[in-house]
N, C-alpha and C. Protein backbone atom coordinates (compact mmCIF):
# COMPACT_ATOMS: atom_id res chain seq x y z
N UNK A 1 23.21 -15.89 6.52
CA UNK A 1 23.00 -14.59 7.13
C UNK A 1 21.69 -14.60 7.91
N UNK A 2 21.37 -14.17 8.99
CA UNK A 2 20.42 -14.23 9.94
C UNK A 2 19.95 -13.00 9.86
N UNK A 3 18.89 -12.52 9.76
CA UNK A 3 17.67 -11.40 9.77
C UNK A 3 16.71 -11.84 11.28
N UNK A 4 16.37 -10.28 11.21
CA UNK A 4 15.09 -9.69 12.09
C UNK A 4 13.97 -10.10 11.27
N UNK A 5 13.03 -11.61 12.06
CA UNK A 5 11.67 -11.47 10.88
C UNK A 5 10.56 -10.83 12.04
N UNK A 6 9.55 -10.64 11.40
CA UNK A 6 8.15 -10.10 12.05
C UNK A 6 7.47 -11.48 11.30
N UNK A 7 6.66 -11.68 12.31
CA UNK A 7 5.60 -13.09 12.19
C UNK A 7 4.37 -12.10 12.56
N UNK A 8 3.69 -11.88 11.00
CA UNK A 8 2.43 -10.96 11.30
C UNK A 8 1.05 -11.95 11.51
N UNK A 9 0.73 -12.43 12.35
CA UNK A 9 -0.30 -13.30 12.71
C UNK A 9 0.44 -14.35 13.66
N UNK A 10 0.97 -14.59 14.31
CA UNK A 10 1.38 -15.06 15.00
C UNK A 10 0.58 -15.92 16.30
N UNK A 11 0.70 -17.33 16.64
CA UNK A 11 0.02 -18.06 17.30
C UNK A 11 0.63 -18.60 18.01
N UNK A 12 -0.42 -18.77 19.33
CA UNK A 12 0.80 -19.42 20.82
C UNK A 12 0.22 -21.40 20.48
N UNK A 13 -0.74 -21.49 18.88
CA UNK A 13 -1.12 -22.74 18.81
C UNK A 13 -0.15 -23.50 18.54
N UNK A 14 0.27 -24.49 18.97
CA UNK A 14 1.78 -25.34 18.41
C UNK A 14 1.61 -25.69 17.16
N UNK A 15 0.15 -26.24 16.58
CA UNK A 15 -0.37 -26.73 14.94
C UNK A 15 -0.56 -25.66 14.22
N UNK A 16 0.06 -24.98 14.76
CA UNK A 16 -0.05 -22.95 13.13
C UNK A 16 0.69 -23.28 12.99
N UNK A 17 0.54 -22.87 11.41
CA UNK A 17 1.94 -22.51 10.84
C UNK A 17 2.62 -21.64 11.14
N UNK A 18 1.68 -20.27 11.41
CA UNK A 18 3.01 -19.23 12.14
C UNK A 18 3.29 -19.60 13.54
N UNK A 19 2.96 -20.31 14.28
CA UNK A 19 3.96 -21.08 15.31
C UNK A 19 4.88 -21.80 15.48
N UNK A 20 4.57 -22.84 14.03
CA UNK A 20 5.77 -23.62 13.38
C UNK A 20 7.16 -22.64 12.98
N UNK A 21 6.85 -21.80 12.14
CA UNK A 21 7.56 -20.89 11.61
C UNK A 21 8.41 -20.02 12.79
N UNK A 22 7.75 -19.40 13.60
CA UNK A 22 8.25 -19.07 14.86
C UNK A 22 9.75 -20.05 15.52
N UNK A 23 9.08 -20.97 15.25
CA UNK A 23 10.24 -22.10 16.04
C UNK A 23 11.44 -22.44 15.13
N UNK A 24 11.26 -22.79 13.73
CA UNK A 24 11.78 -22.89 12.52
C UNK A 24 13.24 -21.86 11.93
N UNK A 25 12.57 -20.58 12.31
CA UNK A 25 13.44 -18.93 12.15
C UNK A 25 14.37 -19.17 13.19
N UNK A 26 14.09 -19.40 14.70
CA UNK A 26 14.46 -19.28 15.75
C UNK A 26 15.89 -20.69 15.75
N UNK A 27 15.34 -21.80 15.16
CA UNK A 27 16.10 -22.80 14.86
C UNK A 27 17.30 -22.70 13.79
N UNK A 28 16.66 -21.55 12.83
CA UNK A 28 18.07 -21.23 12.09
C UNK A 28 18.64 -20.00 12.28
N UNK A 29 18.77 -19.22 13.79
CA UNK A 29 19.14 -18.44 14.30
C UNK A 29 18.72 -16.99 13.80
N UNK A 30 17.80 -16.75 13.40
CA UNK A 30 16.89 -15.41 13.34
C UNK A 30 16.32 -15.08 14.64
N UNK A 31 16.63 -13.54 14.29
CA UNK A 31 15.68 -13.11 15.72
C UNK A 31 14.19 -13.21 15.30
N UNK A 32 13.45 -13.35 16.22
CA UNK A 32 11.69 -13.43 15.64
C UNK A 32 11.19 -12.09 16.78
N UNK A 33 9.96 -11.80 15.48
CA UNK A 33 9.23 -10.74 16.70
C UNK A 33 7.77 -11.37 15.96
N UNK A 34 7.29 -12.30 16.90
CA UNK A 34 6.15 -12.04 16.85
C UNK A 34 5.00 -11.10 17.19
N UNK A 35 4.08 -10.86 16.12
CA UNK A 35 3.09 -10.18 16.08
C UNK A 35 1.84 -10.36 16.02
N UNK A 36 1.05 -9.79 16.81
CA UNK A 36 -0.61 -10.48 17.25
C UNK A 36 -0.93 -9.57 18.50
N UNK A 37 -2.12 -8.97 18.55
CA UNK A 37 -3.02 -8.03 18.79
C UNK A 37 -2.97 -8.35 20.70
N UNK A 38 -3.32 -9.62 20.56
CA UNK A 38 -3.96 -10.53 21.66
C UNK A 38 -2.97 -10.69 22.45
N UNK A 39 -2.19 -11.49 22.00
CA UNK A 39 -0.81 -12.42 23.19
C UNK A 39 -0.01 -11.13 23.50
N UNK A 40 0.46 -11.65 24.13
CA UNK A 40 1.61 -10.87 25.36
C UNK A 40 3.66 -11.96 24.86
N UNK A 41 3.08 -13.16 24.92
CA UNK A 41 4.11 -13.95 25.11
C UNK A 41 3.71 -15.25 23.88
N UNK A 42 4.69 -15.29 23.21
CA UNK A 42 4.61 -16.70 22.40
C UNK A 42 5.94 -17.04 22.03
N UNK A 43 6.01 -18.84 22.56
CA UNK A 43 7.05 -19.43 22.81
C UNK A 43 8.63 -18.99 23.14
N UNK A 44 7.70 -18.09 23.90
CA UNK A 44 8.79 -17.07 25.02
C UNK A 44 9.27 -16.21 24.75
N UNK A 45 8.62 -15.82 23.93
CA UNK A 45 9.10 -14.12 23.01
C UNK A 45 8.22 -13.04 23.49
N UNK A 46 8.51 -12.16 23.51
CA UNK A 46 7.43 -11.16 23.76
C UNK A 46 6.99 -11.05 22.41
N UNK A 47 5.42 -10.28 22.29
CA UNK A 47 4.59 -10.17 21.23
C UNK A 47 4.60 -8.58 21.04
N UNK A 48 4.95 -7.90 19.60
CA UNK A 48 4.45 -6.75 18.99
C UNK A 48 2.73 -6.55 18.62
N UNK A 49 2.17 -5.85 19.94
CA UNK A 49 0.95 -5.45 19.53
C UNK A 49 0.94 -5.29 17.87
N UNK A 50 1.27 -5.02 17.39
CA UNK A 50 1.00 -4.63 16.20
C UNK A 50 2.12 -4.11 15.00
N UNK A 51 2.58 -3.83 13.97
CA UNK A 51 3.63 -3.45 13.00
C UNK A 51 4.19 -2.15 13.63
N UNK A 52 3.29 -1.17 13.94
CA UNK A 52 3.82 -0.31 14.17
C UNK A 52 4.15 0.09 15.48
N UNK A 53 4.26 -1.26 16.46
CA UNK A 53 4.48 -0.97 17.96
C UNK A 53 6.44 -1.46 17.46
N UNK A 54 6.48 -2.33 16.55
CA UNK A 54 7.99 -2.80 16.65
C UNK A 54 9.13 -1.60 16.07
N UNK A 55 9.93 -1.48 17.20
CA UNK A 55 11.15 0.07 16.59
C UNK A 55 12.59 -0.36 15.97
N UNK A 56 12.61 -2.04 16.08
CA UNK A 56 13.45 -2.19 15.78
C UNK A 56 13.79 -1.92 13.92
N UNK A 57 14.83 -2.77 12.69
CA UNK A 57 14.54 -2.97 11.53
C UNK A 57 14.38 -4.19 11.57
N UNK A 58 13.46 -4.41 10.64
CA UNK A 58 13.10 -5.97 10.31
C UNK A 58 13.29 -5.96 8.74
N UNK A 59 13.93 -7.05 8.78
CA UNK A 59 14.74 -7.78 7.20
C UNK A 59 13.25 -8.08 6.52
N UNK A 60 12.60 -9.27 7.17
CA UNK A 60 11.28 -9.89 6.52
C UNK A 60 10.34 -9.65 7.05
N UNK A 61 9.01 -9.85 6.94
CA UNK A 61 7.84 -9.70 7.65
C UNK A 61 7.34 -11.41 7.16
N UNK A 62 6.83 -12.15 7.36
CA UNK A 62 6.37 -13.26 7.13
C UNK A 62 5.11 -13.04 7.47
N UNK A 63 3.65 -13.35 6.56
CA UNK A 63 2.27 -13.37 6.79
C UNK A 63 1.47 -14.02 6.55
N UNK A 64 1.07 -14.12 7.65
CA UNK A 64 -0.11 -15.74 7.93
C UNK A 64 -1.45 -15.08 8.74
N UNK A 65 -2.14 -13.71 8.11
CA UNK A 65 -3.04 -13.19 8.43
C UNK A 65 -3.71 -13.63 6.69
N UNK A 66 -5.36 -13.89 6.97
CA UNK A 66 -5.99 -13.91 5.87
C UNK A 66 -6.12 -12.75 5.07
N UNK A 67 -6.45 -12.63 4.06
CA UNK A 67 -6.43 -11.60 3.15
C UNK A 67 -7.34 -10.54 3.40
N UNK A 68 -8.68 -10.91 3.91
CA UNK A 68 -9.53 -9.92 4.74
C UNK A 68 -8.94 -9.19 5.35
N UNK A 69 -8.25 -9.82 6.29
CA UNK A 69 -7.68 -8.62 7.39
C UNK A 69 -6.29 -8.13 7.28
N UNK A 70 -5.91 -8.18 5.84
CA UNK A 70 -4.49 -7.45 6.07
C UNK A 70 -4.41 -5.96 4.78
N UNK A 71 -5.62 -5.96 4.79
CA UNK A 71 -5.67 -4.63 3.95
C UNK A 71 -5.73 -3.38 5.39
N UNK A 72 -5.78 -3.32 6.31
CA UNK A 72 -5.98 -2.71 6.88
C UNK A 72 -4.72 -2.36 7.96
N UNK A 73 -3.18 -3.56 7.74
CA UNK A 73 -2.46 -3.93 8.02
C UNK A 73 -1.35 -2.69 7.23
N UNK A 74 -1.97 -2.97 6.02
CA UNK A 74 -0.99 -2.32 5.02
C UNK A 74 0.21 -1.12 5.55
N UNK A 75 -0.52 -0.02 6.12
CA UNK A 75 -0.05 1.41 6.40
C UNK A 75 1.13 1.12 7.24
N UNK A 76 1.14 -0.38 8.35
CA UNK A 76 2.02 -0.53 9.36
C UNK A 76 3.13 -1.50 8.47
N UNK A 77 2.88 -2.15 7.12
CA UNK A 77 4.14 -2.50 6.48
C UNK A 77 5.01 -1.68 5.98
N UNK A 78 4.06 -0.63 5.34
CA UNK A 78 4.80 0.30 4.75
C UNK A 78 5.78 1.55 5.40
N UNK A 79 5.48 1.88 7.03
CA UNK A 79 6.01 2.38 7.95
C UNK A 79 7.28 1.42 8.18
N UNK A 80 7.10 0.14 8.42
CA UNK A 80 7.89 -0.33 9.07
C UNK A 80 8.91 -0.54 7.84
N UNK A 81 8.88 -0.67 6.77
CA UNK A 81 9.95 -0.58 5.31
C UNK A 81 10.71 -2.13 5.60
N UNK A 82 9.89 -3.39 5.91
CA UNK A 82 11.40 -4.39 5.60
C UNK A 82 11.30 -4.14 3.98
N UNK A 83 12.81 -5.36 4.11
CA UNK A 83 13.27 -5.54 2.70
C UNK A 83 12.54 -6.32 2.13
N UNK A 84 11.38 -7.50 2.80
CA UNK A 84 10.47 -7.87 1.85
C UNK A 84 9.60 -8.54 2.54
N UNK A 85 8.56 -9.31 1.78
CA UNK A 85 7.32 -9.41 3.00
C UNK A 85 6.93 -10.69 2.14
N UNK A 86 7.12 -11.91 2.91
CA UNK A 86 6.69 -12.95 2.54
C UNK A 86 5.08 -13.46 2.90
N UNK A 87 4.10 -13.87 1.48
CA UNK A 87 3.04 -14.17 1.49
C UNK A 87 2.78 -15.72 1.75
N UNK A 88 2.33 -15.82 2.46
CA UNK A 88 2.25 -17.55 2.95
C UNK A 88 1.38 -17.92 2.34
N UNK A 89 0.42 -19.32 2.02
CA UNK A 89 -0.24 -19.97 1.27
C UNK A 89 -1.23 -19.70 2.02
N UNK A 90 -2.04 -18.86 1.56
CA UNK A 90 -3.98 -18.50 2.24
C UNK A 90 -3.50 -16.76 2.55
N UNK A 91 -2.61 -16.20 2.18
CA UNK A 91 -2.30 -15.11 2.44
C UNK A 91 -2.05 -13.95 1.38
N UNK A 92 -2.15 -14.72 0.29
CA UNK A 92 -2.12 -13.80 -1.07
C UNK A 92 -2.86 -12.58 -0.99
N UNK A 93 -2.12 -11.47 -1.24
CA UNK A 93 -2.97 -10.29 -1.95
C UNK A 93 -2.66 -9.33 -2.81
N UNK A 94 -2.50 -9.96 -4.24
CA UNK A 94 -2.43 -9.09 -5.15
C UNK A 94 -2.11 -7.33 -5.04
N UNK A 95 -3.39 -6.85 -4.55
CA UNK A 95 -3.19 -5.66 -4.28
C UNK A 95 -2.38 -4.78 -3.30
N UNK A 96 -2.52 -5.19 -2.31
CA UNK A 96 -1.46 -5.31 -1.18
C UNK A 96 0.15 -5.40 -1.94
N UNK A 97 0.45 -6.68 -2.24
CA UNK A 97 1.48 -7.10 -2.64
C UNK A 97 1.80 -5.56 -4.13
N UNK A 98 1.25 -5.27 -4.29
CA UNK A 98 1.58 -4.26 -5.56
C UNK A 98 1.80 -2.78 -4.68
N UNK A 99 1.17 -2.78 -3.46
CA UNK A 99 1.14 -1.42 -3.16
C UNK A 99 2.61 -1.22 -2.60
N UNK A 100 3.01 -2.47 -1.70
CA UNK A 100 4.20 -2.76 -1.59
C UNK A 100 5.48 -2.86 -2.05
N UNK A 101 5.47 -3.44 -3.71
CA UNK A 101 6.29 -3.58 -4.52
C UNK A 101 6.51 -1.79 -4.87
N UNK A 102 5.54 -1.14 -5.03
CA UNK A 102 5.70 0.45 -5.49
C UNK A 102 6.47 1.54 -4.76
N UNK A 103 6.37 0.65 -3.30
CA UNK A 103 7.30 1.51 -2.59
C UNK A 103 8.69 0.78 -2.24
N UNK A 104 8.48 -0.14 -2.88
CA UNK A 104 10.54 -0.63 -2.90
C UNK A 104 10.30 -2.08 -2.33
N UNK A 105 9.58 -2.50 -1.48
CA UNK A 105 9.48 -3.61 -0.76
C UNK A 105 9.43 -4.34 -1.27
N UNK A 106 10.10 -5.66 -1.41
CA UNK A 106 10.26 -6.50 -2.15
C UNK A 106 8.92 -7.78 -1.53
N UNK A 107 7.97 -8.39 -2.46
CA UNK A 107 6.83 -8.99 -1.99
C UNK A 107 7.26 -10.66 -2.56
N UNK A 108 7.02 -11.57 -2.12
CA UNK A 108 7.20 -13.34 -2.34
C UNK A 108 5.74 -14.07 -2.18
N UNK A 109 5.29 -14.92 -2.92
CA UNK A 109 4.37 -16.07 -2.63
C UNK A 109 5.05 -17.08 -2.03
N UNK A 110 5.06 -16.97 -0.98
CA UNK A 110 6.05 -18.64 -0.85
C UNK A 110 5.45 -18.98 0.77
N UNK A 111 5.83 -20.79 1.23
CA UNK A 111 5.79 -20.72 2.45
C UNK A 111 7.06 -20.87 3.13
N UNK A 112 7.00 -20.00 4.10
CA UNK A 112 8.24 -19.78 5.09
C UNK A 112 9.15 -20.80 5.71
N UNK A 113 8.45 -22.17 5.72
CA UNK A 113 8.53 -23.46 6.47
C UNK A 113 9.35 -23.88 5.30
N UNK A 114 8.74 -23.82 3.98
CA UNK A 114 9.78 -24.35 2.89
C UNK A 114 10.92 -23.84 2.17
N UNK A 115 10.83 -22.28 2.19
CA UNK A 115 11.99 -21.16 2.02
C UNK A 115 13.15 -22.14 3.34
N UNK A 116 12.73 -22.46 4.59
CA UNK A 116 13.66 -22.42 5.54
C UNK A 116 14.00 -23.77 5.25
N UNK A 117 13.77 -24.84 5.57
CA UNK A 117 13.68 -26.09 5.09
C UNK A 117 14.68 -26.53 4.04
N UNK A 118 14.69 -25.54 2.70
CA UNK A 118 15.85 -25.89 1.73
C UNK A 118 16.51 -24.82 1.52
N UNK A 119 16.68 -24.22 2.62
CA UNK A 119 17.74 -22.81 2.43
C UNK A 119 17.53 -21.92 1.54
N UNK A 120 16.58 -21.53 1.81
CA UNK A 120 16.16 -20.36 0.31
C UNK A 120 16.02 -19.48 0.86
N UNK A 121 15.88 -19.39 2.25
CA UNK A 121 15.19 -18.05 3.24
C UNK A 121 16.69 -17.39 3.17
């Protein structure tokens, strides 16, 4: 089954992981919306200024923003309601991840590259 993901940190660097991941989703036929403040365009997608610029539904959110900066992120996960929001390795946040779980959203530690990789995504 193929889902709408959001790539919240998203990079036009080919060596990110959320660029890898970008290509990865796209390779097992997910739509991707990347997300990032900055870009306009990554690997030919248009870019969501931000969580709460995207109107579509999104199944996953995948996140590869550091933990510093995604407390401030929060308000635009919880608007946007996916069904769950995968934490990538350097992306953990406990608290976050709980504020999330309270409102239904289902939260994962995992990396996205390896969810996809052995079919777990």
């Amino acid at each position: 089954m193929t889902e709408t993901v959001a790539v919240l940190g998203a990079s036009p660097k080919a060596e990110r992981y959320s660029n890898q991941a970008i290509h990865l989703l796209r390779h097992y036929g997910h739509t991707v919306i990347p997300v990032n403040p900055i870009q306009r365009e990554i690997a030919g997608l248009p870019v969501a200024a931000s969580l709460t610029a995207i109107t579509e539904k999104v199944d996953t959110v995948t996140v590869y923003v550091s933990p510093a900066h995604l407390e401030p992120l929060v308000d635009g996960l919880l608007a946007l309601k996916p069904t769950r929001v995968i934490f990538n390795p350097g992306a953990e946040h406990p608290s976050v991840a709980a504020r999330l779980e309270k409102a239904g959203i289902a939260t994962e530690e995992a990396c996205t590259l390896v969810l996809l990789r052995t079919r777990q995504f």
